[in-house]
C-alpha atoms as a PDB file:
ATOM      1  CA  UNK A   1     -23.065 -33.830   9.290  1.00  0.00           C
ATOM      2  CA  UNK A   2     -25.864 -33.136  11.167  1.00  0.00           C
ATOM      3  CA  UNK A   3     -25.315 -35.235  14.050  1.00  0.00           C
ATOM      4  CA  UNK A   4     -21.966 -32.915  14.573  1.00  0.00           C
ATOM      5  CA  UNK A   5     -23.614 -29.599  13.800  1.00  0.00           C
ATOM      6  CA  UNK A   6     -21.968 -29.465  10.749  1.00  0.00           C
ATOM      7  CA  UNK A   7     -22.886 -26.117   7.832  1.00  0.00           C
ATOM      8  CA  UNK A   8     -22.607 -27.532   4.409  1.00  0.00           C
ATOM      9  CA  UNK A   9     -23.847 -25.722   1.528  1.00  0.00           C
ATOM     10  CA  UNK A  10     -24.152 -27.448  -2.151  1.00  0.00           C
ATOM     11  CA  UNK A  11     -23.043 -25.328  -5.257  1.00  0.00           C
ATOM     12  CA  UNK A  12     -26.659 -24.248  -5.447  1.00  0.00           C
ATOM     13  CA  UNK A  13     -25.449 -20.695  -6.073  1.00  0.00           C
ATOM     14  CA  UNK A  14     -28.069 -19.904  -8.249  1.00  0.00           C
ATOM     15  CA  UNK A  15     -30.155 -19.690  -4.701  1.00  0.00           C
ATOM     16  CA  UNK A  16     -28.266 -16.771  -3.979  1.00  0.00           C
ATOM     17  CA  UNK A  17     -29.390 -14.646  -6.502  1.00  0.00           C
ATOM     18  CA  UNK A  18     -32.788 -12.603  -5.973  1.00  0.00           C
ATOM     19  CA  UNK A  19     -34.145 -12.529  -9.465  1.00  0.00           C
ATOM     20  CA  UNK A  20     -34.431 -16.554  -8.610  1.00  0.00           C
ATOM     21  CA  UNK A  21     -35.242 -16.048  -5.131  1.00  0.00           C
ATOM     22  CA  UNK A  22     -37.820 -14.069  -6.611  1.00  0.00           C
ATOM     23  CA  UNK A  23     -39.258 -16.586  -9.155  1.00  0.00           C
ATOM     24  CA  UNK A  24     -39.355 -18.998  -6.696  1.00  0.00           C
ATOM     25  CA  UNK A  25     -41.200 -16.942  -4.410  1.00  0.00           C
ATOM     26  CA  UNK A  26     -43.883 -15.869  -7.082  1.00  0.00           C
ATOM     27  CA  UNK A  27     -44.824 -19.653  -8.226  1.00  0.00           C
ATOM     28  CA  UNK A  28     -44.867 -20.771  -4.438  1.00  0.00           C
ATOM     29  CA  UNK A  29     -47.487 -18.102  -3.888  1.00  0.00           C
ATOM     30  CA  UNK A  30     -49.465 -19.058  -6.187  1.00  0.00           C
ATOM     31  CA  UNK A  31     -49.175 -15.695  -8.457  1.00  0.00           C
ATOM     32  CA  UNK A  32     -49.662 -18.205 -11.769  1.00  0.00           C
ATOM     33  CA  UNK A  33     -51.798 -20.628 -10.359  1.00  0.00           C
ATOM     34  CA  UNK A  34     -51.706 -23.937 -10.581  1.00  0.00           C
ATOM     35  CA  UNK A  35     -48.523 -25.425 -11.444  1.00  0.00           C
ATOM     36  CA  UNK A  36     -49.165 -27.573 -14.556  1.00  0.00           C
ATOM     37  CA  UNK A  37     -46.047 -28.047 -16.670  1.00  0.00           C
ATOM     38  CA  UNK A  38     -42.697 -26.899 -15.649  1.00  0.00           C
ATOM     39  CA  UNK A  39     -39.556 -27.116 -17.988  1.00  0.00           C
ATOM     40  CA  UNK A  40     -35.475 -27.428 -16.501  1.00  0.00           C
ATOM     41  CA  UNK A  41     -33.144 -26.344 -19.618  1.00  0.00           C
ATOM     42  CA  UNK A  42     -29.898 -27.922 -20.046  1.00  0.00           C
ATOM     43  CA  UNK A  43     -27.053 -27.224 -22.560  1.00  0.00           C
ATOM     44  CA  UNK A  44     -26.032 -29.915 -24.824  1.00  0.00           C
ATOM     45  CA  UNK A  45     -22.438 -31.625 -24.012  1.00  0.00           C
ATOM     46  CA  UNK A  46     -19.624 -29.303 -24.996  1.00  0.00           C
ATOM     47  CA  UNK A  47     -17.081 -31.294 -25.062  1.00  0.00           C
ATOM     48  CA  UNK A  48     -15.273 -32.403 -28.820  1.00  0.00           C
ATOM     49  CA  UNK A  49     -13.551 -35.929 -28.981  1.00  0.00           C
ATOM     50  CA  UNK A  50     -11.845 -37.760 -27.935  1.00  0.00           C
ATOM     51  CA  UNK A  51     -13.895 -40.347 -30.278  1.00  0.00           C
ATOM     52  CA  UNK A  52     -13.225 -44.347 -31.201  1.00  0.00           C
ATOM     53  CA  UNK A  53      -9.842 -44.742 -31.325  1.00  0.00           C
ATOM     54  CA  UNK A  54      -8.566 -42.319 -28.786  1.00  0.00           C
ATOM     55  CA  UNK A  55      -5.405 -43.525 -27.007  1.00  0.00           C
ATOM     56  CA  UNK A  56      -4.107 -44.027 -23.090  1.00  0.00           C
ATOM     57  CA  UNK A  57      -1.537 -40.806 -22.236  1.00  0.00           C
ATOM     58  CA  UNK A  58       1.415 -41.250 -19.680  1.00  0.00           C
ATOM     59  CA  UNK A  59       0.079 -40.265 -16.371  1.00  0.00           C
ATOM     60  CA  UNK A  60       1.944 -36.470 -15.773  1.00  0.00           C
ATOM     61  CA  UNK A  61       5.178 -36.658 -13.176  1.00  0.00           C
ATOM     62  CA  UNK A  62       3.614 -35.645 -10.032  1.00  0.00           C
ATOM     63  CA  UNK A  63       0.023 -36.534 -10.594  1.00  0.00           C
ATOM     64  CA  UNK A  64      -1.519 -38.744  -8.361  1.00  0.00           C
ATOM     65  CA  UNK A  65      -3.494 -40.954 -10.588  1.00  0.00           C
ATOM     66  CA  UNK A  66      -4.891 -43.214  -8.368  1.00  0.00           C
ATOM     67  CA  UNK A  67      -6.031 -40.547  -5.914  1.00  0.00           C
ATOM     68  CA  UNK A  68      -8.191 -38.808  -8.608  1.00  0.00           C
ATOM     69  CA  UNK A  69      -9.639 -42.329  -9.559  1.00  0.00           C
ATOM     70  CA  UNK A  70     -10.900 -42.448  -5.945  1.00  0.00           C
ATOM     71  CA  UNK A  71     -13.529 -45.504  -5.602  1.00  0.00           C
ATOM     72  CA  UNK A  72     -14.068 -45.569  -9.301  1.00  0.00           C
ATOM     73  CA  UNK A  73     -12.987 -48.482 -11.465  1.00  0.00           C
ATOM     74  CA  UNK A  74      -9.474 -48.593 -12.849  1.00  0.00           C
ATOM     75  CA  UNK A  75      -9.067 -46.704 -15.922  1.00  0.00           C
ATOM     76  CA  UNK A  76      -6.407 -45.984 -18.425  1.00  0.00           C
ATOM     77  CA  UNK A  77      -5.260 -42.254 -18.156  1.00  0.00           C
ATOM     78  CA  UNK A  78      -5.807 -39.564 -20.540  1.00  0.00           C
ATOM     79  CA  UNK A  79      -6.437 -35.842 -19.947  1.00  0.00           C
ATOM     80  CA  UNK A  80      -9.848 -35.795 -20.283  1.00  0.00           C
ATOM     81  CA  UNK A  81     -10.873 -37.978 -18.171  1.00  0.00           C
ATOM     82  CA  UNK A  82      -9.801 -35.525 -15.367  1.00  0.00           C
ATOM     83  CA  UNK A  83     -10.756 -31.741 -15.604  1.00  0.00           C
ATOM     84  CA  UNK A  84     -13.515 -30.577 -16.809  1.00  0.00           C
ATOM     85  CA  UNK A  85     -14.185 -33.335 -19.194  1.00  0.00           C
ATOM     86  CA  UNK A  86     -14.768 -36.240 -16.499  1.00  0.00           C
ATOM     87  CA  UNK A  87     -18.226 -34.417 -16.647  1.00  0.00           C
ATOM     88  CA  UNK A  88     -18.837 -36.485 -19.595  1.00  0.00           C
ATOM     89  CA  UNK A  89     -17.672 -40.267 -18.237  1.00  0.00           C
ATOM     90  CA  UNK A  90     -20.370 -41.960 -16.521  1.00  0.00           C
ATOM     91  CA  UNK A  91     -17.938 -43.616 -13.783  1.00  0.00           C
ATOM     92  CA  UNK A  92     -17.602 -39.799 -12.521  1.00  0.00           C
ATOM     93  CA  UNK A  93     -21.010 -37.756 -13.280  1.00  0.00           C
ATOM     94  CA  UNK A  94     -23.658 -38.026 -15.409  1.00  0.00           C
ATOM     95  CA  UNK A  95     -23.199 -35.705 -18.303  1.00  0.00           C
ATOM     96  CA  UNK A  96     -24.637 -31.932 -18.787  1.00  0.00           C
ATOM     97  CA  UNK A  97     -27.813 -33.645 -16.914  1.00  0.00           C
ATOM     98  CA  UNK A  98     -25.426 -33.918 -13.859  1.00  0.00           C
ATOM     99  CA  UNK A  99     -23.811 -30.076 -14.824  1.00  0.00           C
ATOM    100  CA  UNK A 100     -26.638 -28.246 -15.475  1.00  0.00           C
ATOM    101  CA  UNK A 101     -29.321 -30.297 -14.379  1.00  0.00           C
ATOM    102  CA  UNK A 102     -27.858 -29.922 -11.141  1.00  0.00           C
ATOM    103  CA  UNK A 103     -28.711 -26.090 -11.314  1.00  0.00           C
ATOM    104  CA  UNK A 104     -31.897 -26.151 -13.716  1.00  0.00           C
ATOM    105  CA  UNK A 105     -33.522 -29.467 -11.975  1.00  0.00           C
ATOM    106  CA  UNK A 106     -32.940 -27.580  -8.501  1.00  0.00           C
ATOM    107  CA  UNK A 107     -34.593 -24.129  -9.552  1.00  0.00           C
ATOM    108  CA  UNK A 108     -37.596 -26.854 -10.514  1.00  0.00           C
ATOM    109  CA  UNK A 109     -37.853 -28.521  -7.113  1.00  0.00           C
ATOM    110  CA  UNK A 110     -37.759 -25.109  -5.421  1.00  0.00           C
ATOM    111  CA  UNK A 111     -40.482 -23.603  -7.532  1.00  0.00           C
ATOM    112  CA  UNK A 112     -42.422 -26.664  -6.457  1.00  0.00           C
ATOM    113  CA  UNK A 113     -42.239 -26.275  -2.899  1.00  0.00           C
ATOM    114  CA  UNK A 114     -40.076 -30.044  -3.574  1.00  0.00           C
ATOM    115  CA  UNK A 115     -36.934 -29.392  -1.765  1.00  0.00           C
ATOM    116  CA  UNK A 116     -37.779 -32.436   1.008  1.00  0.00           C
ATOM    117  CA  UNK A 117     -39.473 -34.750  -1.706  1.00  0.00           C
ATOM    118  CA  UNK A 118     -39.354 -35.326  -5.371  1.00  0.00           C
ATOM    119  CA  UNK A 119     -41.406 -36.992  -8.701  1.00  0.00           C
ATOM    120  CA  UNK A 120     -43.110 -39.974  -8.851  1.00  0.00           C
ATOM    121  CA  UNK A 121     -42.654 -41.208 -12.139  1.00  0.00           C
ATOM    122  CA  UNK A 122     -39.784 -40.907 -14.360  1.00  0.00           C
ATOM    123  CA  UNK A 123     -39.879 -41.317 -18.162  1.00  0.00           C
ATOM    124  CA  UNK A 124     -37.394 -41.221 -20.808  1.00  0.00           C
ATOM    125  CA  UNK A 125     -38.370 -39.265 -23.602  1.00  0.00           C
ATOM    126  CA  UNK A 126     -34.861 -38.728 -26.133  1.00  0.00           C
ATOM    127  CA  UNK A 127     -31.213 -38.889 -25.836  1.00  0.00           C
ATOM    128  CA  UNK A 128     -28.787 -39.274 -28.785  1.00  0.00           C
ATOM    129  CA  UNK A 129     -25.465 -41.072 -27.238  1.00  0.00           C
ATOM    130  CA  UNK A 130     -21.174 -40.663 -28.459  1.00  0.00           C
ATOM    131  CA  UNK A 131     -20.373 -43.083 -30.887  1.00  0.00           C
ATOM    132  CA  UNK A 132     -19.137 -46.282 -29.547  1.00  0.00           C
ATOM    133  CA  UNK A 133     -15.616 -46.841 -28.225  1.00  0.00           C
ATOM    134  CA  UNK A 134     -15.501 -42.928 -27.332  1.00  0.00           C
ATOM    135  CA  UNK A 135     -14.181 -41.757 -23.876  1.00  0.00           C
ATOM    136  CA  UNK A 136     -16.921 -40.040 -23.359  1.00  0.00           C
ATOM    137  CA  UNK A 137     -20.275 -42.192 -23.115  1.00  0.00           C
ATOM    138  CA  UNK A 138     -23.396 -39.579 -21.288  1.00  0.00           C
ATOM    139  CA  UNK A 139     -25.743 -38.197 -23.298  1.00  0.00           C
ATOM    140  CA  UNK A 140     -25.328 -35.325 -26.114  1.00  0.00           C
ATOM    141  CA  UNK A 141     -28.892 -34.779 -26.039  1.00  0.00           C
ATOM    142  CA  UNK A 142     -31.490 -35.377 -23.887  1.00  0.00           C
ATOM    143  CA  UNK A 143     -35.132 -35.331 -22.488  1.00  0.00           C
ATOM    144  CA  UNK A 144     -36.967 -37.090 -19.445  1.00  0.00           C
ATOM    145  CA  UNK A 145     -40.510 -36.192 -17.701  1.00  0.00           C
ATOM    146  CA  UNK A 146     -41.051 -36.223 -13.956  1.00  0.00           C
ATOM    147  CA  UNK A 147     -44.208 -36.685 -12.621  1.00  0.00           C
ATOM    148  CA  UNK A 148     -45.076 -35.659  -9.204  1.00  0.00           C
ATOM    149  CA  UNK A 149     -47.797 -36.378  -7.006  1.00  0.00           C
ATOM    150  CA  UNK A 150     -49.321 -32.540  -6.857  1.00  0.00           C
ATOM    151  CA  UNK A 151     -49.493 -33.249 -10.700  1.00  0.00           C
ATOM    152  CA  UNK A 152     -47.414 -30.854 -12.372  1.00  0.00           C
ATOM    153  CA  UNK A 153     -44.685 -32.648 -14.920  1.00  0.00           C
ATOM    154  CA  UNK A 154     -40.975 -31.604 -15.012  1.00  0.00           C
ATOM    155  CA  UNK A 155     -39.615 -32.079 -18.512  1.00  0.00           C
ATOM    156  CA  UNK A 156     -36.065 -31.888 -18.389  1.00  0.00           C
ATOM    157  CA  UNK A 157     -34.464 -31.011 -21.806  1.00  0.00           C
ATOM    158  CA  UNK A 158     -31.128 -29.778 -23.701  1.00  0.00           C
ATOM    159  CA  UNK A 159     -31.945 -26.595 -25.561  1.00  0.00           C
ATOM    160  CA  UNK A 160     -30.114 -24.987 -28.453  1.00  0.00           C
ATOM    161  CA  UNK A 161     -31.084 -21.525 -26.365  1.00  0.00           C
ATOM    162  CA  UNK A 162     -28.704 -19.386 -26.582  1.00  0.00           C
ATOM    163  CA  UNK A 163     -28.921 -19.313 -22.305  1.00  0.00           C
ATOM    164  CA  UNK A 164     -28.395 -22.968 -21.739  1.00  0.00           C
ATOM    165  CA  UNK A 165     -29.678 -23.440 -18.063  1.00  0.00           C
ATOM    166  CA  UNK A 166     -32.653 -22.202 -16.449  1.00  0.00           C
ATOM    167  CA  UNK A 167     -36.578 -22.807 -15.932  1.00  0.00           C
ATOM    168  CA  UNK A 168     -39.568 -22.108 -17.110  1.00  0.00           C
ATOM    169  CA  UNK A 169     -42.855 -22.605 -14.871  1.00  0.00           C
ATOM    170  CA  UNK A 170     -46.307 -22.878 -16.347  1.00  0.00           C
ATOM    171  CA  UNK A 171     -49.557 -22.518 -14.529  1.00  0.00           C
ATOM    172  CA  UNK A 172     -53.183 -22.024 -14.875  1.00  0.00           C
ATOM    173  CA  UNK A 173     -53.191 -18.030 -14.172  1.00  0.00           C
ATOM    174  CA  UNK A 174     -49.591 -17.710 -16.583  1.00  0.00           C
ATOM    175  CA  UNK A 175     -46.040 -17.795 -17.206  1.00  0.00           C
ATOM    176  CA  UNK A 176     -42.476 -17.010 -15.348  1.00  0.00           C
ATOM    177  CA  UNK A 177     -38.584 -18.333 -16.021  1.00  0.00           C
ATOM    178  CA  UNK A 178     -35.806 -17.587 -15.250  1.00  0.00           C
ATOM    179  CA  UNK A 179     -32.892 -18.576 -17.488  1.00  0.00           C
ATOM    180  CA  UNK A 180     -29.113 -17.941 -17.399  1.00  0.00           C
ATOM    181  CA  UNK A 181     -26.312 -16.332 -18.407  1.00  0.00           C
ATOM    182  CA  UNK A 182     -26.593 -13.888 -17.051  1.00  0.00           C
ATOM    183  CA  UNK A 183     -29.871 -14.695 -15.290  1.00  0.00           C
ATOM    184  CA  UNK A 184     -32.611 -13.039 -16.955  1.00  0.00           C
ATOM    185  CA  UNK A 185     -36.576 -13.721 -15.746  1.00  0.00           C
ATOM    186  CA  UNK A 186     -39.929 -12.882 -17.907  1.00  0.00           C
ATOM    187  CA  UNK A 187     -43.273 -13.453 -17.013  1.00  0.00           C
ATOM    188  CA  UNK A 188     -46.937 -13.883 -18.418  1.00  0.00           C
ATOM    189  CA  UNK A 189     -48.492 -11.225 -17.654  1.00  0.00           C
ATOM    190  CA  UNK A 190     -45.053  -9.312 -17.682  1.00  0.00           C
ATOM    191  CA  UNK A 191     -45.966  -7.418 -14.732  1.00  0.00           C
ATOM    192  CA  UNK A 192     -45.424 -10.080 -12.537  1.00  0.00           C
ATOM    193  CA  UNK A 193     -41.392  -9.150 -12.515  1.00  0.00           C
ATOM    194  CA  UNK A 194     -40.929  -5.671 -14.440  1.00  0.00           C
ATOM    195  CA  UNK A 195     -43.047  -4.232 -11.576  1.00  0.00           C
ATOM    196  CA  UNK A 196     -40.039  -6.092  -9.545  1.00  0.00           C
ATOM    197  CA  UNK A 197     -37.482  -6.200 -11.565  1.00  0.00           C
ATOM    198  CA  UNK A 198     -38.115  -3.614 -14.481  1.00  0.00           C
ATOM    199  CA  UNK A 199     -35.402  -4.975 -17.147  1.00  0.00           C
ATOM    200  CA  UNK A 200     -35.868  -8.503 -15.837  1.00  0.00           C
ATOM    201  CA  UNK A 201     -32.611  -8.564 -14.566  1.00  0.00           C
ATOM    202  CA  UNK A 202     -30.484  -8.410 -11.016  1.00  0.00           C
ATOM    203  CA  UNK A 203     -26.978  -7.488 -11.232  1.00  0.00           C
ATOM    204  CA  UNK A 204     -24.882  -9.798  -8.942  1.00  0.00           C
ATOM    205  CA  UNK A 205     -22.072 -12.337  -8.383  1.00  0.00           C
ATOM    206  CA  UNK A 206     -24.278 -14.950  -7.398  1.00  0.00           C
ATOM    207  CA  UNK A 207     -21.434 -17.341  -6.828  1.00  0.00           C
ATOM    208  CA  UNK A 208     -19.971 -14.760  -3.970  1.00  0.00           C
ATOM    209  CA  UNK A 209     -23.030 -14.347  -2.870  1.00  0.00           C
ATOM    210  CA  UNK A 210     -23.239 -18.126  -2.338  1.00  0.00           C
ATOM    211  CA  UNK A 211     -19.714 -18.246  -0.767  1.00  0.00           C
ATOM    212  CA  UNK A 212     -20.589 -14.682   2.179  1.00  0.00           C
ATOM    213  CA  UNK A 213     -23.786 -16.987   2.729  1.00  0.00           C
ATOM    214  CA  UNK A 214     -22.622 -19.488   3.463  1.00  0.00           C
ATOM    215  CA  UNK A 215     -19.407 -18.035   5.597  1.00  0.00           C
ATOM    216  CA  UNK A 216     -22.247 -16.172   7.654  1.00  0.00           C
ATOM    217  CA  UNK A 217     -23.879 -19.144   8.372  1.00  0.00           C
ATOM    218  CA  UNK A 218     -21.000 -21.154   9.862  1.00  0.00           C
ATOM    219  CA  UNK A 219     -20.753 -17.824  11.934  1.00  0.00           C
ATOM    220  CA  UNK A 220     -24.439 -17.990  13.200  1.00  0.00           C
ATOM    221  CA  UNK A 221     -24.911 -21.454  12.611  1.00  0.00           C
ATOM    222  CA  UNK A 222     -28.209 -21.236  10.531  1.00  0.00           C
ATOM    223  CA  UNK A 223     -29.504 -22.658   7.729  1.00  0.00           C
ATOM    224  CA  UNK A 224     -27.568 -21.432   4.503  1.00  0.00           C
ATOM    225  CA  UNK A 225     -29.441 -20.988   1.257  1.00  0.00           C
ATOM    226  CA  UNK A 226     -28.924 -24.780  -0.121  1.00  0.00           C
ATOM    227  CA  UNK A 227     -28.181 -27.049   2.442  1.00  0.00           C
ATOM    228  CA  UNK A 228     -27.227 -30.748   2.195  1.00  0.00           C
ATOM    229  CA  UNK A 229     -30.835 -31.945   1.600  1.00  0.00           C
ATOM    230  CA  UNK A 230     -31.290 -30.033  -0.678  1.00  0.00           C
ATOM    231  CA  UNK A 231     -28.881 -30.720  -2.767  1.00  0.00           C
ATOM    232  CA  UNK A 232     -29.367 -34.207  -2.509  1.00  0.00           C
ATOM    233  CA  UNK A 233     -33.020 -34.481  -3.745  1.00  0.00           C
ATOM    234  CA  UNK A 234     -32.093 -31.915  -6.827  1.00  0.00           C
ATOM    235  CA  UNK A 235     -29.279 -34.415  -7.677  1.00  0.00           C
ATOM    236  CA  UNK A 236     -31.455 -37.051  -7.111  1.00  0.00           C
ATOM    237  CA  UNK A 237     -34.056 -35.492 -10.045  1.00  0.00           C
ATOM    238  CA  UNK A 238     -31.055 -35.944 -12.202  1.00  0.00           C
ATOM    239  CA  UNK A 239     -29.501 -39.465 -11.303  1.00  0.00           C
ATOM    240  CA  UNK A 240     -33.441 -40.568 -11.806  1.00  0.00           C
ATOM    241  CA  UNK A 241     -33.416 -38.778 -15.381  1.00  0.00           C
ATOM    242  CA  UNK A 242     -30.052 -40.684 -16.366  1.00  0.00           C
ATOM    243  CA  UNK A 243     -31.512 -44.562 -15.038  1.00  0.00           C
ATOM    244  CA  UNK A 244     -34.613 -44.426 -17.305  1.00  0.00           C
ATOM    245  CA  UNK A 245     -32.975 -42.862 -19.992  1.00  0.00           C
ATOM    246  CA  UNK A 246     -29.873 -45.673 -19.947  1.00  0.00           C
ATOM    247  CA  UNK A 247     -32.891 -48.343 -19.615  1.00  0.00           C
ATOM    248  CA  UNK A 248     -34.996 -46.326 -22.381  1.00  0.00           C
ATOM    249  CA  UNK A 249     -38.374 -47.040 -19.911  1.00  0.00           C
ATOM    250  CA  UNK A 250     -40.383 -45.456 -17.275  1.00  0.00           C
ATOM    251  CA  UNK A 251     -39.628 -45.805 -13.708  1.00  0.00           C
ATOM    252  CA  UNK A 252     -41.417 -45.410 -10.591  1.00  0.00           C
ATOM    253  CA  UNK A 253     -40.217 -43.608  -7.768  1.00  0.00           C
ATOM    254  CA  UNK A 254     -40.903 -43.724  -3.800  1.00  0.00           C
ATOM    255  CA  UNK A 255     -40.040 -40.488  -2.668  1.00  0.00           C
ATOM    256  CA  UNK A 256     -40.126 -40.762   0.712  1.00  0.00           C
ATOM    257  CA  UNK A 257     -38.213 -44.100   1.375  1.00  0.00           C
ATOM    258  CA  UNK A 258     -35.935 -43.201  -1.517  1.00  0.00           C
ATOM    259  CA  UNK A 259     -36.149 -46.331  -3.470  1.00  0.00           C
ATOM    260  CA  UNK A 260     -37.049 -47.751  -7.000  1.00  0.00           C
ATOM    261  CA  UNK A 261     -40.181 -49.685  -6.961  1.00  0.00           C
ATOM    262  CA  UNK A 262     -41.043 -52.884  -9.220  1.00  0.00           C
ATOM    263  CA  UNK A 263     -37.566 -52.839 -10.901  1.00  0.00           C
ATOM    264  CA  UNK A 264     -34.849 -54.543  -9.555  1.00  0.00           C
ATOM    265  CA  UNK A 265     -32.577 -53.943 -12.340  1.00  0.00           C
ATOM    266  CA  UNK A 266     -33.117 -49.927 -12.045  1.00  0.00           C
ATOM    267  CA  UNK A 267     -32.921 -50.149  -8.635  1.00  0.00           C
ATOM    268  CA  UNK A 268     -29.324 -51.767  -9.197  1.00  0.00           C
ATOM    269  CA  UNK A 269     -28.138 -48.379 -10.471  1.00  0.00           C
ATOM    270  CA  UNK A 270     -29.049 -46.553  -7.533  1.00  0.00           C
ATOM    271  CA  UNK A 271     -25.158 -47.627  -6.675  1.00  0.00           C
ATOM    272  CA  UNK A 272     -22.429 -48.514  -8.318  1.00  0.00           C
ATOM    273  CA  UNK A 273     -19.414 -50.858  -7.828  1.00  0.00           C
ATOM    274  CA  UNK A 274     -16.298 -49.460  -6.303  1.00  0.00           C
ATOM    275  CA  UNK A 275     -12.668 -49.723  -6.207  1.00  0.00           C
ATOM    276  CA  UNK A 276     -11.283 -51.029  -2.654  1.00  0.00           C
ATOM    277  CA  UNK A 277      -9.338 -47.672  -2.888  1.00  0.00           C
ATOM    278  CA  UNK A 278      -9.089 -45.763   0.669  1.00  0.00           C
ATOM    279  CA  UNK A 279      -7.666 -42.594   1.491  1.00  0.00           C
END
């Protein structure tokens, strides 16, 4: 992408909105201090059945089954493995840690000036799993730290909030999150965004905000607010989270060459076997 002067923007489109913009902005400039503890919120799975026993489905006349498998292994149809529940099948994502994560985990990395790097350490702390012989085999619940090398610790959790995505950012001089829907920020000392934002909150579309960003930047052909590498490292938080959790133990993490170190079996899960499928 790169190499051909591609603009690619990931569905980051919580970048686009000011109030986070803003939050970001404060914690980078040190306007709490030191950043010591920093939580991601994620909503539990909200998904219901299918549980043990569910049953294969006749593929729909004019679906292309084996397109929408892609490289992932064969697999029997049924409805929800396709949309939205494939969110929920480990062959295809990684559960709400993959969903949300993807947003909350990202709002983390940005707040810690992490968008080129990421943690060090990686430990599982909780997840509760689906019964076996469900369809659906990620996480209902769960709960990993990531340690980075500045020090601060990312604990990335599912909350029974009512606003089930968001962050909260905790340093030596006070408080500020930002949590969604519809994105609402608070501070210690409260200052810090009502003398910003005085009800806390910024009225927008974030997600067409995301979109005219991103169609002005193929235009001028700058940066747009969450390019490719980004996105990448924020999903990589998340993959990370999902490894120790499936292996119930810490791992350690190399940053800059991207790799697993002094666990071969972990590091096996950085990929995952494919079909021979081709477009």
């Amino acid at each position: 992408m790169r190499r051909h002067q591609r603009i690619l923007q990931t569905g980051s489109m919580q970048r686009s909105n000011p109030l986070n913009q803003f939050v970001s902005e404060t914690v980078l400039a040190g306007r709490i201090g030191t950043v010591q503890q920093v939580t991601a919120y994620i909503a539990p799975n909200n998904f219901f059945g299918p549980g043990p026993g569910w049953q294969p489905m006749p593929v729909p006349a004019g679906f292309d089954y084996p397109r929408w498998l892609g490289p992932a292994p064969d697999a029997p149809y049924h409805h929800d493995r396709c949309l939205y529940r494939f969110r929920f099948i480990c062959d295809y994502s990684g559960g709400q840690i993959t969903n949300f994560g993807a947003h909350s985990n990202d709002l983390a990395q940005w707040g810690l000036g992490a968008d080129a790097t990421g943690p060090v350490e990686i430990e599982p702390v909780r997840a509760e799993w689906p019964a076996t012989g469900s369809l659906f085999n990620t996480a209902l619940v769960s709960e990993f730290r990531c340690r980075y090398a500045s020090g601060a610790v990312l604990t990335c959790k599912t909350t029974d909030r009512e606003q089930g995505v968001g962050v909260r950012f905790a340093g030596s001089d006070g408080m500020i999150e930002a949590v969604g829907y519809p994105w609402t920020a608070r501070s210690e000392p409260a200052s810090l965004v009502t003398d910003k934002f005085p009800t806390g909150r910024f009225a927008i579309d974030e997600t067409t905000a995301h979109v005219r960003n991103f169609l002005d930047c193929v235009k001028s052909r700058q940066e747009p607010a969450a390019p490719v590498e980004i996105g990448h490292r924020s999903a990589t938080v998340c993959h990370l989270g999902n490894i120790a959790l499936r292996l119930g133990r810490t791992i350690k993490w190399d940053p800059e060459h991207e790799d697993i170190v002094g666990d071969d079996e972990a590091r096996g899960m950085l990929e995952r076997p494919q079909s021979d499928f081709r477009f």
